[in-house]
Protein backbone atom coordinates (compact mmCIF):
# COMPACT_ATOMS: atom_id res chain seq x y z
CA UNK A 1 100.37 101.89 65.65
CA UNK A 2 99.93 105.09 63.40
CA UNK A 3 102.49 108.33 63.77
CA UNK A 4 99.36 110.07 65.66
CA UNK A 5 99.09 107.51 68.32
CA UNK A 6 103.28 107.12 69.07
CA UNK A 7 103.20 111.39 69.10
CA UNK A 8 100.15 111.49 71.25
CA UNK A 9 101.47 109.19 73.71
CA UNK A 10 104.79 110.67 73.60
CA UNK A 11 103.28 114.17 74.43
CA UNK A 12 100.81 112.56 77.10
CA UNK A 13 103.87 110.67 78.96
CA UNK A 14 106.10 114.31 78.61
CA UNK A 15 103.48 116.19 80.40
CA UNK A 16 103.00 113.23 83.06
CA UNK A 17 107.04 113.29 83.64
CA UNK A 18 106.80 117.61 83.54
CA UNK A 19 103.91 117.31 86.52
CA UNK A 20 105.61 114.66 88.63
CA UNK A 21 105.91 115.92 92.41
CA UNK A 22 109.44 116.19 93.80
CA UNK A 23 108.08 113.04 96.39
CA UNK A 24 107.44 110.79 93.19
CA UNK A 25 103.73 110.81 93.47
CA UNK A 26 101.51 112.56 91.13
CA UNK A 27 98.65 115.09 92.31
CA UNK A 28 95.70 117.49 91.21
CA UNK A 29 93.78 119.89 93.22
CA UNK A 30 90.26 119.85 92.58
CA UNK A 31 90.59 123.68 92.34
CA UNK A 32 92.09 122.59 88.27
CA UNK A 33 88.39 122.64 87.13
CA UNK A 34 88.33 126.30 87.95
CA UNK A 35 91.84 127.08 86.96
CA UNK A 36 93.29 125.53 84.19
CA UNK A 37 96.81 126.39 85.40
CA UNK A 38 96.56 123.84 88.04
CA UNK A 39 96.43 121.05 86.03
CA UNK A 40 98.76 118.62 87.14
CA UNK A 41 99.64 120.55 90.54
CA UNK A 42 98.63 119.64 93.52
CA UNK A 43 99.49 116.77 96.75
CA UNK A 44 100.52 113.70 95.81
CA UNK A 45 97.39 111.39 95.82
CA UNK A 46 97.83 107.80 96.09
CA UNK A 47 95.39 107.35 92.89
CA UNK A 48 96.68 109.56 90.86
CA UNK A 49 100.42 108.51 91.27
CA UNK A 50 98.80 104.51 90.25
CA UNK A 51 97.05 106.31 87.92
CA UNK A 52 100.25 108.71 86.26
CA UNK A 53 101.91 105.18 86.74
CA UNK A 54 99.27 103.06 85.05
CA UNK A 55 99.62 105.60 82.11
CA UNK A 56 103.41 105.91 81.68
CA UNK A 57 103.94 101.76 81.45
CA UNK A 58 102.73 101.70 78.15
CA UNK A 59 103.10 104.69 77.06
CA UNK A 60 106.95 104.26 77.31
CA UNK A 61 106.68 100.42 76.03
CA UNK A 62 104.91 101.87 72.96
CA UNK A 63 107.81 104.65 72.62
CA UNK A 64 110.20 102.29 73.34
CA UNK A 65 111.94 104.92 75.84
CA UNK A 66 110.81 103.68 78.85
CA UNK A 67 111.34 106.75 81.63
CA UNK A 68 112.76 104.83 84.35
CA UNK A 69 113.43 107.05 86.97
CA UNK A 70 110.08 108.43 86.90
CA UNK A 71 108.59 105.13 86.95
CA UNK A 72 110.69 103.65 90.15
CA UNK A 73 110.08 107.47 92.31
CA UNK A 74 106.31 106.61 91.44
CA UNK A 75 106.77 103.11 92.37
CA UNK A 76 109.19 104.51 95.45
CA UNK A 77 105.95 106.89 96.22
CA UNK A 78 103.49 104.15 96.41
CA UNK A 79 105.96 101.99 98.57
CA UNK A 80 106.52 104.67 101.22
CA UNK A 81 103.02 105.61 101.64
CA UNK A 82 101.94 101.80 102.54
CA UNK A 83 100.81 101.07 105.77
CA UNK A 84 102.36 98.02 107.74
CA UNK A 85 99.22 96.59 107.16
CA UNK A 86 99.68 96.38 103.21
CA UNK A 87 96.35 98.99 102.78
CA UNK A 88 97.13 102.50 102.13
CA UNK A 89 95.17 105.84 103.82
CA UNK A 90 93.93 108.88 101.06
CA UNK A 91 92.29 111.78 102.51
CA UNK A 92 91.87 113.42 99.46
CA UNK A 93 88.35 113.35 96.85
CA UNK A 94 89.86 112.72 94.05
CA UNK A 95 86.65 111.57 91.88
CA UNK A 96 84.85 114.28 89.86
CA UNK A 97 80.62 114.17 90.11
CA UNK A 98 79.96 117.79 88.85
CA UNK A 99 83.59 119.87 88.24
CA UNK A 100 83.40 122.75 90.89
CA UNK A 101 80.28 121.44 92.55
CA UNK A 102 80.65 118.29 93.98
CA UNK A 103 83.21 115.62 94.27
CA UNK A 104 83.77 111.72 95.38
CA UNK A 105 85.83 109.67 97.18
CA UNK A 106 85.86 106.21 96.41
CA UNK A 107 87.28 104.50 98.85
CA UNK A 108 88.87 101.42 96.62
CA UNK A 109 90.63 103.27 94.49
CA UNK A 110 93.42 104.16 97.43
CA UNK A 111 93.67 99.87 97.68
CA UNK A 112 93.26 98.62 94.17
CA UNK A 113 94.98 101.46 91.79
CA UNK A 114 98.26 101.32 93.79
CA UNK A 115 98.00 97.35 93.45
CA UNK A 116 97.26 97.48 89.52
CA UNK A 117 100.51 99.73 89.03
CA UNK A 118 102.65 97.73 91.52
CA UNK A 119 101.85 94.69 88.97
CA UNK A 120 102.05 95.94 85.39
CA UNK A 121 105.33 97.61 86.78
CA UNK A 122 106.58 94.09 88.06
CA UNK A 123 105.41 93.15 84.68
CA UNK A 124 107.17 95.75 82.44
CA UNK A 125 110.33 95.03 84.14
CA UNK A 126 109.69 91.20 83.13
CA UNK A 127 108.96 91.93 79.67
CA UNK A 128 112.43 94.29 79.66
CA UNK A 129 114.22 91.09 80.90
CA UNK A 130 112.95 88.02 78.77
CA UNK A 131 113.96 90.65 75.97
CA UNK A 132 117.44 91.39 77.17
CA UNK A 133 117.57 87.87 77.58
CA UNK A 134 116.59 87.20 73.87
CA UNK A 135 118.76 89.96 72.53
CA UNK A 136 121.45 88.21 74.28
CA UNK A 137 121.00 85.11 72.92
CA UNK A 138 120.21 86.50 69.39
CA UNK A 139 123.70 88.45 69.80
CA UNK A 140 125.71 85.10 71.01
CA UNK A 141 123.77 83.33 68.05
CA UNK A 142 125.06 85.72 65.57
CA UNK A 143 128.56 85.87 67.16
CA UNK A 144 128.94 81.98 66.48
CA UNK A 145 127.67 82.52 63.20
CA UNK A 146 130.10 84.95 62.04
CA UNK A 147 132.90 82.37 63.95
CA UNK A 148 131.92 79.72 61.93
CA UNK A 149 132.16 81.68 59.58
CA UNK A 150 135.58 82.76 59.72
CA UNK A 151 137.02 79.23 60.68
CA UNK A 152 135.65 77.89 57.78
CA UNK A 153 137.03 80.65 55.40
């Protein structure tokens, strides 16, 4: 991956860490088509926290500084706001049509969003422990090397 990519995903994942509510969820008012000092403020939405979530994963991986803490109050967020039922309730449109106009609400995106970030978390924290695991047994590989080593000096 080229310089350009690593610094644009590092300054995409900053800003997404900078707008995160103080609940853990992520939020923009629609009024941020208008105002381009809203961007990133608003109520925490249930698809914009899977998507802030959805973006983060990789962006970290690729950085290799993973921001932990904003990824588990995210993951916290989404957690909370489910219904005993497993579904979860949005009020708010969070789909643009025409900016300032008209807006959507799909309804899906409040079910399937928080389930795709629920899963490449669970997945990302797999990945970070087969490779703990590996650099583990790399590190106990090595160690018997340089033992070997030694004894037979």
């Amino acid at each position: 991956m080229g310089n350009r990519k690593f610094i644009t995903l590092g300054k995409g994942a900053t800003w997404l860490i900078k707008v995160q509510n103080p609940d853990g969820g992520w939020g923009e008012t629609c009024f941020s088509h208008n105002d381009r000092s809203l961007k990133g403020k608003g109520d925490s939405t249930l698809s914009q926290t899977a998507w802030a979530l959805i973006g983060l994963i990789p962006g970290g991986e690729a950085l290799c500084k993973i921001p932990i803490d904003s990824l588990e109050k995210g993951i916290n967020y989404l957690l909370e706001t489910q219904r005993s039922d497993g579904a979860w309730d949005e009020s708010y449109f969070t789909g643009t049509a025409f900016p300032c106009h008209f807006y959507l609400k799909y309804h899906l995106y409040q079910q399937y969003l928080p389930l795709i970030a629920l899963g490449r978390y669970q997945a990302m924290k797999i990945r970070i422990q087969k490779s703990e695991v590996r650099s583990q047994e790399s590190g106990v590989r090595m160690f018997k090397k340089l033992l070997n080593y030694q004894i037979s000096r």
